[in-house]
Protein backbone atom coordinates (compact mmCIF):
# COMPACT_ATOMS: atom_id res chain seq x y z
CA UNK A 1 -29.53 4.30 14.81
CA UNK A 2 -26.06 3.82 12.88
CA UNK A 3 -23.00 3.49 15.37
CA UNK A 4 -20.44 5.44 13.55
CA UNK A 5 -16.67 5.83 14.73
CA UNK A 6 -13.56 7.30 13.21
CA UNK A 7 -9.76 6.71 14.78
CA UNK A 8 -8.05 9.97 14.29
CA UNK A 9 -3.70 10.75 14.72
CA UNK A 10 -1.83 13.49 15.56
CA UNK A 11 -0.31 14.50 12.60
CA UNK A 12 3.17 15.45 14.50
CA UNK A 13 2.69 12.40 16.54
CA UNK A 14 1.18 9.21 14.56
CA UNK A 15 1.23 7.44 17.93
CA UNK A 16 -1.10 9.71 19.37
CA UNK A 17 -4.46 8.15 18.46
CA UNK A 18 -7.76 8.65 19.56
CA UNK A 19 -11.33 7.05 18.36
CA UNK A 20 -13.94 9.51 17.99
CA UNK A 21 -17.18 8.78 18.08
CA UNK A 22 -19.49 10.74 15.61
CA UNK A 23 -23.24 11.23 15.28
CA UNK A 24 -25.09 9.50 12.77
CA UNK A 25 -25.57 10.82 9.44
CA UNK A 26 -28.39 13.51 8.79
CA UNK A 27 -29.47 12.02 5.56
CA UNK A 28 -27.74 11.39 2.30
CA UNK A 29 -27.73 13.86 -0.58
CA UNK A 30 -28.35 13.14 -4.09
CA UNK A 31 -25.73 11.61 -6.16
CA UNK A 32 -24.25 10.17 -2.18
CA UNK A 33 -24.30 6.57 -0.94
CA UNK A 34 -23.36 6.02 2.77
CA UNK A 35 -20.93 2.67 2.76
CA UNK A 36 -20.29 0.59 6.13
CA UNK A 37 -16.46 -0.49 6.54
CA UNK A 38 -16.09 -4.00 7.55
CA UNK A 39 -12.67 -5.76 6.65
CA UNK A 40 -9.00 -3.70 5.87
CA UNK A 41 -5.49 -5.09 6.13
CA UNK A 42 -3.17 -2.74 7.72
CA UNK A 43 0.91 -2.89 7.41
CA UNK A 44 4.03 -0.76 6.99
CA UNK A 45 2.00 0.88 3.76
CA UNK A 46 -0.33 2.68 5.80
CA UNK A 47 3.01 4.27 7.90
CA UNK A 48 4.10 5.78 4.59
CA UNK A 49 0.49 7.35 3.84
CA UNK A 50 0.91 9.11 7.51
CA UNK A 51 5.05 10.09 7.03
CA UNK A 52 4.06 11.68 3.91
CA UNK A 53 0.68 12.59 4.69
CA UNK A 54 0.97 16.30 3.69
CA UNK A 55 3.86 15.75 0.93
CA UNK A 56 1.32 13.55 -1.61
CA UNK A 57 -2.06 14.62 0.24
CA UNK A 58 -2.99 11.50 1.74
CA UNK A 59 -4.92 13.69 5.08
CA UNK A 60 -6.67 15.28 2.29
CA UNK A 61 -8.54 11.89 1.46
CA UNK A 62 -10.64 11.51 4.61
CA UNK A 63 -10.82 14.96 6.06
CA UNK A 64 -10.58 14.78 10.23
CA UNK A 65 -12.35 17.71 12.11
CA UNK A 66 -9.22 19.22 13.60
CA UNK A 67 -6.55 20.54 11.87
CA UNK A 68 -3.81 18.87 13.82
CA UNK A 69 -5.29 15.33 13.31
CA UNK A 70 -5.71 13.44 10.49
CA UNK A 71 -7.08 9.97 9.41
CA UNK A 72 -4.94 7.40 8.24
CA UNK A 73 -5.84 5.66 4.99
CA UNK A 74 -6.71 1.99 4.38
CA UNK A 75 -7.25 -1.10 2.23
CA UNK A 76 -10.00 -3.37 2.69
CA UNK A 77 -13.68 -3.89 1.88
CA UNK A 78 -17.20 -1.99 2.44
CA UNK A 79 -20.84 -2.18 1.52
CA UNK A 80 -23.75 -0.14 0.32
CA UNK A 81 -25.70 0.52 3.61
CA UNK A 82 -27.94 3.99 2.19
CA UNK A 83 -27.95 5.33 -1.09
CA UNK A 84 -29.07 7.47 -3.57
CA UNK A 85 -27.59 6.66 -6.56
CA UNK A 86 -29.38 4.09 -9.35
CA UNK A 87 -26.97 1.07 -9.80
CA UNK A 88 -25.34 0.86 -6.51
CA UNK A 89 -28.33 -0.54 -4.21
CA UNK A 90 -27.67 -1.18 -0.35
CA UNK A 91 -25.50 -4.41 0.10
CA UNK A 92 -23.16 -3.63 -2.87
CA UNK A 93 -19.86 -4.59 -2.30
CA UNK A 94 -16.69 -2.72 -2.75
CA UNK A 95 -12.89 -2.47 -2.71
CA UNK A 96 -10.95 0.30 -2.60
CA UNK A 97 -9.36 3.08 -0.28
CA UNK A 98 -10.75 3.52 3.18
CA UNK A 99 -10.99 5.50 6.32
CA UNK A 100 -9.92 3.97 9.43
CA UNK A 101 -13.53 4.41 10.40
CA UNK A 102 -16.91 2.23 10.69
CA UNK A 103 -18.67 4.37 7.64
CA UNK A 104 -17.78 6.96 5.12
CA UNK A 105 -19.73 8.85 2.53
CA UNK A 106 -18.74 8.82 -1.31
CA UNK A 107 -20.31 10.56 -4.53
CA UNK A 108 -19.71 7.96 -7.14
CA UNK A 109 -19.61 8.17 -10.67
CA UNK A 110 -20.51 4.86 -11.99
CA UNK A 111 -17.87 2.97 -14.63
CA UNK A 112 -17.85 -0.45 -16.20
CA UNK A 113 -15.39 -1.87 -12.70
CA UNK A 114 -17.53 -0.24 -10.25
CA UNK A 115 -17.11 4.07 -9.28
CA UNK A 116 -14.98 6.71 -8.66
CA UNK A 117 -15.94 8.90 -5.57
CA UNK A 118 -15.82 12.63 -7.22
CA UNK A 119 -16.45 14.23 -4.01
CA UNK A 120 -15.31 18.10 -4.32
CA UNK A 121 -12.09 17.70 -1.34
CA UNK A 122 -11.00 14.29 -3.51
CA UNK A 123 -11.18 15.77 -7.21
CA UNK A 124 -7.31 16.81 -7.62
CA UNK A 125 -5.90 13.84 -5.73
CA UNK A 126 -4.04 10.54 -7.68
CA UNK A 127 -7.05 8.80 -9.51
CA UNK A 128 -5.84 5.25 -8.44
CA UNK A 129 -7.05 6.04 -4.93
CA UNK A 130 -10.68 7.58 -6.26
CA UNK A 131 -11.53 4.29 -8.23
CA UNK A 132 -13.33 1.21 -6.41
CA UNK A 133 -14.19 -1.76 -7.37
CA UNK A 134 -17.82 -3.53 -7.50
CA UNK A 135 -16.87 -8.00 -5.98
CA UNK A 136 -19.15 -8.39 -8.87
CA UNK A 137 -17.74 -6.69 -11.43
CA UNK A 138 -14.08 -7.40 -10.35
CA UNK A 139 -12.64 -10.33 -12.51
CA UNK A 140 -9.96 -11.16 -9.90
CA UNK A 141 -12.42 -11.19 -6.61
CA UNK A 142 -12.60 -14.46 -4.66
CA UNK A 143 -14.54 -14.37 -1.69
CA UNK A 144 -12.18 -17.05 -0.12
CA UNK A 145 -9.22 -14.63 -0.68
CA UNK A 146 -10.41 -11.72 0.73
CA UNK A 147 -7.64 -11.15 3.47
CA UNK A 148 -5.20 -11.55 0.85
CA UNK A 149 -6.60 -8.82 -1.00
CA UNK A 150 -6.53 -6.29 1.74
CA UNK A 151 -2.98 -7.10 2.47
CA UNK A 152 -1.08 -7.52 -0.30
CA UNK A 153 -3.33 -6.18 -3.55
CA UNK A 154 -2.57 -2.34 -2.75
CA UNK A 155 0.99 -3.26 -2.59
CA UNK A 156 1.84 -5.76 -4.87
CA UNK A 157 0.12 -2.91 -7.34
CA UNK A 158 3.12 -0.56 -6.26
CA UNK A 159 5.83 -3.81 -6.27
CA UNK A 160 3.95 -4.27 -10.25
CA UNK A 161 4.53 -1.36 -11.14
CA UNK A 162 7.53 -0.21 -9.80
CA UNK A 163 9.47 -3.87 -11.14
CA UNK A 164 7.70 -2.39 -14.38
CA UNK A 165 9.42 0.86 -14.33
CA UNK A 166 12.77 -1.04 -13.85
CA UNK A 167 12.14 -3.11 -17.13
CA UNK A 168 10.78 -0.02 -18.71
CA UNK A 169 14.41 1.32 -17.99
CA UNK A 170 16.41 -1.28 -18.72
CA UNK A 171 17.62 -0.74 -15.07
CA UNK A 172 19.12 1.88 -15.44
CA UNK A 173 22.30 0.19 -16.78
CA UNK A 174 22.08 -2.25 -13.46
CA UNK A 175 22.71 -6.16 -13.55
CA UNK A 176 21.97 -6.47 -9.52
CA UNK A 177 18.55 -4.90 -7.69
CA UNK A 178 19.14 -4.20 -4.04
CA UNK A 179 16.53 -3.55 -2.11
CA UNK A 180 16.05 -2.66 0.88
CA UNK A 181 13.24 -3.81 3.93
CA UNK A 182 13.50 -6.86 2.25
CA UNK A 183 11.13 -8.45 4.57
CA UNK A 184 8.00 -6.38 3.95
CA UNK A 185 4.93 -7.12 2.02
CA UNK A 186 5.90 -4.41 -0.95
CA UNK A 187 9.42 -5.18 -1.01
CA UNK A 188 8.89 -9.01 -1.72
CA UNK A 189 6.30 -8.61 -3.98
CA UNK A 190 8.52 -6.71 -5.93
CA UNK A 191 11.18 -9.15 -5.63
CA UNK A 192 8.70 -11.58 -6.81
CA UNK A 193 8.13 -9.65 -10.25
CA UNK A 194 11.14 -9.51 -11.09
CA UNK A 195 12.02 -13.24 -10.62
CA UNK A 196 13.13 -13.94 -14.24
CA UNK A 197 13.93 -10.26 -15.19
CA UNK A 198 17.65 -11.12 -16.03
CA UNK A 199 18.92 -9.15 -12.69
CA UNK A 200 20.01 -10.25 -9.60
CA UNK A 201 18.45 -9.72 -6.45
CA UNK A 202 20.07 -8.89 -3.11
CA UNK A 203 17.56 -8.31 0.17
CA UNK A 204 18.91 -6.22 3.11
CA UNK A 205 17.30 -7.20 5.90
CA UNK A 206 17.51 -6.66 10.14
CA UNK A 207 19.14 -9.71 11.50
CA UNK A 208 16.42 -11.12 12.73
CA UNK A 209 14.56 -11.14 9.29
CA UNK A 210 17.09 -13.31 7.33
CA UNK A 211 15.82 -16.46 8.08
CA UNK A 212 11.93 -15.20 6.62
CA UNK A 213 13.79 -13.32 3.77
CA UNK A 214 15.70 -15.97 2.55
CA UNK A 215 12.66 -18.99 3.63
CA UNK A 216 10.83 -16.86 0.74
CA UNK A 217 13.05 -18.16 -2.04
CA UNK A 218 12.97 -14.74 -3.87
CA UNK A 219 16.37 -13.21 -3.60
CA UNK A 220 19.18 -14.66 -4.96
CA UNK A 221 21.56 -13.43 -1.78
CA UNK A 222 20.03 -11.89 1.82
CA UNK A 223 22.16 -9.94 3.48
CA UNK A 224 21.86 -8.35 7.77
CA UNK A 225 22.32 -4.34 6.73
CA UNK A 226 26.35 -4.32 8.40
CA UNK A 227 26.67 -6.92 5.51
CA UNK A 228 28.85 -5.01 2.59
CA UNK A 229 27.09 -5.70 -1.22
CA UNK A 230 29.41 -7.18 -3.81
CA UNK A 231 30.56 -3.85 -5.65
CA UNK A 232 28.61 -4.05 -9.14
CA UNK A 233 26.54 -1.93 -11.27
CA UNK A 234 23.44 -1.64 -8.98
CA UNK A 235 19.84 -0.18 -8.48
CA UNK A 236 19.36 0.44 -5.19
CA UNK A 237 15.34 -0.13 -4.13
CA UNK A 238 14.96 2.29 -0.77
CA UNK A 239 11.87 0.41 1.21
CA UNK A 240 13.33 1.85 4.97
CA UNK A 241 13.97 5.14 4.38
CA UNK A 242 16.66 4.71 6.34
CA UNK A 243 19.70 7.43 5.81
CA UNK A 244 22.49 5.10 7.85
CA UNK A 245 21.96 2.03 5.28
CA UNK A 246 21.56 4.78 2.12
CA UNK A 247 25.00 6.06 2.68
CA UNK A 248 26.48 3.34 2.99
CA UNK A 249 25.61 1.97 -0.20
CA UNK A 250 26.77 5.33 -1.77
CA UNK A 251 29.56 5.13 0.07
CA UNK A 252 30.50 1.41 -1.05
CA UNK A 253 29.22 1.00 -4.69
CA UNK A 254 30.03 4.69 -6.02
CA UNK A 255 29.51 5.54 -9.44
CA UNK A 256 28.43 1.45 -9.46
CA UNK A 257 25.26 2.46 -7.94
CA UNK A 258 23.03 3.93 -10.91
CA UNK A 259 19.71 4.87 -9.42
CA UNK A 260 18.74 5.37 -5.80
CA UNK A 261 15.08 5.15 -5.48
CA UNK A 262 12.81 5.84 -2.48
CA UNK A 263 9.40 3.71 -2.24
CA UNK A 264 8.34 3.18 1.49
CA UNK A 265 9.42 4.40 4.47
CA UNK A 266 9.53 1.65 7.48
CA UNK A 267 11.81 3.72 9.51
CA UNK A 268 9.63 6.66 9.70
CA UNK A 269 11.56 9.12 8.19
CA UNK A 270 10.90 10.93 4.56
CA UNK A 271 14.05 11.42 2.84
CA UNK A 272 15.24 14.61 2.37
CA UNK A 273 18.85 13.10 0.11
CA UNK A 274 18.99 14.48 -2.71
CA UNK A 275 20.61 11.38 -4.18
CA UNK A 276 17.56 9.32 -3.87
CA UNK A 277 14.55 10.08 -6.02
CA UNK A 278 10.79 9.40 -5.19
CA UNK A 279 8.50 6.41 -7.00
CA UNK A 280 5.03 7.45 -7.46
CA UNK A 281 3.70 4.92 -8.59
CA UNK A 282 0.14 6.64 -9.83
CA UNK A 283 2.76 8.23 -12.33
CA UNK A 284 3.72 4.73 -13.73
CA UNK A 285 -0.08 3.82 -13.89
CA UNK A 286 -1.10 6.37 -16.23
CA UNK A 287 1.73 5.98 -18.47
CA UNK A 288 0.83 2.42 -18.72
CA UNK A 289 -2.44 2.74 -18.98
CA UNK A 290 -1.55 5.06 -21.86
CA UNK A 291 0.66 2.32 -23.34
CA UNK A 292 -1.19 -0.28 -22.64
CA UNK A 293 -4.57 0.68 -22.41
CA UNK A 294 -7.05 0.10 -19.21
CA UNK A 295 -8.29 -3.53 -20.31
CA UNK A 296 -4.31 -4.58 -21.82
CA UNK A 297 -2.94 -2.94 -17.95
CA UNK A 298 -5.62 -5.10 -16.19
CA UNK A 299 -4.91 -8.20 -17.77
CA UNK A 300 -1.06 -7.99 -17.52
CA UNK A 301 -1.80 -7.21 -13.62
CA UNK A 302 -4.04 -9.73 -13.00
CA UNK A 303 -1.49 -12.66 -14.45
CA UNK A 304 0.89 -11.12 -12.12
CA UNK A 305 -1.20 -11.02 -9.17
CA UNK A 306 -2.66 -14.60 -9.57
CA UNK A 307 1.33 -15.99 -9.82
CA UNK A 308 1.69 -13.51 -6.48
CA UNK A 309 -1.57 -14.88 -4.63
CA UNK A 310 -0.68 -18.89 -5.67
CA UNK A 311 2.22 -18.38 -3.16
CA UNK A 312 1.23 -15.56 -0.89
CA UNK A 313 -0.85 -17.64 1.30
CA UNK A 314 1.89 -19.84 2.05
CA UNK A 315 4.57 -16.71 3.18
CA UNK A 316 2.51 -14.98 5.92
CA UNK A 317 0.09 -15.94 8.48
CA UNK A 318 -3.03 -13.57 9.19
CA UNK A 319 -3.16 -12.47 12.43
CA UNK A 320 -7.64 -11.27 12.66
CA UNK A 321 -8.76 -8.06 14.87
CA UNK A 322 -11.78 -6.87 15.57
CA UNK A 323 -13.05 -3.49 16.17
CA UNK A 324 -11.30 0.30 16.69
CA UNK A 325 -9.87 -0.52 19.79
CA UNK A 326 -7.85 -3.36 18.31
CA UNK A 327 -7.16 -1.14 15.10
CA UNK A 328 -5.26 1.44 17.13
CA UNK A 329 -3.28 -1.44 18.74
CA UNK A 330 -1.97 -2.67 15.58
CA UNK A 331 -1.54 0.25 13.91
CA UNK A 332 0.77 1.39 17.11
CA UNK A 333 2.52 -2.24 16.77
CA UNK A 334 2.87 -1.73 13.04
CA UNK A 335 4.45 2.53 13.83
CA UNK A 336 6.49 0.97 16.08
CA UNK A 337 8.25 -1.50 13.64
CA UNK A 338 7.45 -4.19 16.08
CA UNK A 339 5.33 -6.38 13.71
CA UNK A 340 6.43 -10.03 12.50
CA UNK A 341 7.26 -10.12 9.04
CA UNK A 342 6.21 -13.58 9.04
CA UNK A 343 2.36 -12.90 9.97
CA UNK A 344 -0.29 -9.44 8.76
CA UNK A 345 -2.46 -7.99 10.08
CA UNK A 346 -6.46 -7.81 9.38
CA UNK A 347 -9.01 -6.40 11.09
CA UNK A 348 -13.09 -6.72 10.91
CA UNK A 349 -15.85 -4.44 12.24
């Protein structure tokens, strides 16, 4: 008999976890294959996907069984255990979104990289988070770098993408990127690609983080948040969502500061300023993969991500967990902003 277990949240209360456990499955459809979680990295990222939960649908990826609850979206790696479906045989391998659960059951349609999981409650949400990848199929899988993937591949997709859209826009006008949260996983990795972009880059960071921010060699200056920013034509890169540091920035650079853009949210708190827009960064996929096309996209990301991964290794140390009682610890360390920027978390079932 298959031991299955899901860890919902309260929505109004992400602290408020519980791990349910569920009976086994009755028996797979046709056109279903039943896939066993067993490795997902889990950081600030996974906050934003609750904040926002009902703004950009995340809940609506992994329905829970009460309406108040929800389950919390994930990174990480599963495999085939059942199936139905010719091509994807039991032990199959994939990457790709997850519930934080033990098992989950998808409805792929097959493509050249692996599926995506056209299950009815999934069909209007952001494509990125419907597509998984087949280890076999994937050109940049290494076994050996496997917690790397679940950490940092999600978000160094956003930090590509988003340094992208800055390029794209010549930013904005800007000669100096500030960003925000400097010490976190999507922050950096941004910081990373745009290294040799021509701008400068200033990290705000908690005291306590400047030593890690600035040990990464990415920014050119790294700066505690009561720090004041030189005044200069500026892009302002909102990973904390946090309204004290927005204003003053608005308040100090004025009509200096060209764009104001929100991407993560490591205080908890969406933004409701008006000033600040929202990057999506599905939207910025498809108009590259328009541009580009889907093999030209892949190939410019996968340069970028084997320049990120040749020095990743050496920023963090991964702290290993085991099991849904030690997933709802770190997910409650991680909500509680007490986490180390200097190590990540991944956990195994």
């Amino acid at each position: 008999m298959i031991s299955r277990w899901t860890v919902v949240a309260d929505r109004g209360d992400l602290a408020k976890t519980e791990v349910l456990h569920d009976e086994p499955p009755a028996g797979l459809s046709d056109g279903e294959v039943l896939l066993r979680v067993s490795r997902v990295g889990l950081t600030a990222n996974n906050v934003t996907y609750g904040v926002i939960g009902d703004v950009i649908g995340y809940w609506r990826f992994f329905p829970a069984g009460a309406e108040h609850q929800g389950v919390v979206p994930v990174w990480g790696f599963a495999d085939v255990v059942e199936s139905t479906v010719d091509g994807l045989a039991p032990g199959t391998r994939v990457y790709g979104y997850l519930p934080m659960a033990s098992h989950f059951v998808a409805r792929p349609k097959l493509t050249s990289s692996g599926f995506v999981d056209t299950a009815g409650h999934r069909a209007d949400l952001p494509a990125v988070y419907n597509s998984y990848l087949v280890t076999t199929q994937d050109p940049a899988y290494d076994e050996a770098l496997e917690d790397l993937q679940v950490l940092y591949r999600p978000l160094f997709l956003t930090s590509f993408l988003l340094a992208d859209q800055l390029v794209d826009n010549s930013f904005h006008g800007a000669r100096t990127v500030v960003i925000s949260s400097a010490s976190s996983k999507t922050a950096f990795g941004t910081a990373q690609c745009l290294r040799n972009a021509g701008v400068r880059l200033v990290g705000l960071t908690s005291p306590r983080n400047v030593a890690f921010t600035e040990g990464l060699g990415l920014y050119d200056t790294v700066l505690p948040y009561d720090a004041p920013v030189d005044v200069e034509p500026s892009v302002y890169l909102d990973f904390s969502g946090s309204a004290e540091v927005r204003s003053a920035l608005h308040s100090r650079l004025g009509a200096e500061l060209k764009k104001d853009i929100s991407i993560g949210l490591t205080h908890k708190a969406p933004s409701q300023d008006e000033r600040s827009e929202f990057f999506f960064a599905p939207d910025q996929l498809r108009k590259r993969t328009a541009d580009w096309g889907a093999d030209g996209l892949a190939q410019r990301f996968g340069q970028a991500w084997r320049g990120f991964t040749a020095r990743a290794g050496d920023w963090v140390a991964v702290a290993h967990h085991s099991g849904p009682e030690e997933l709802v610890e770190v997910w409650r360390t991680v909500l509680a902003g007490k986490a180390a920027p200097a190590s990540a978390d991944v956990i195994t079932f």
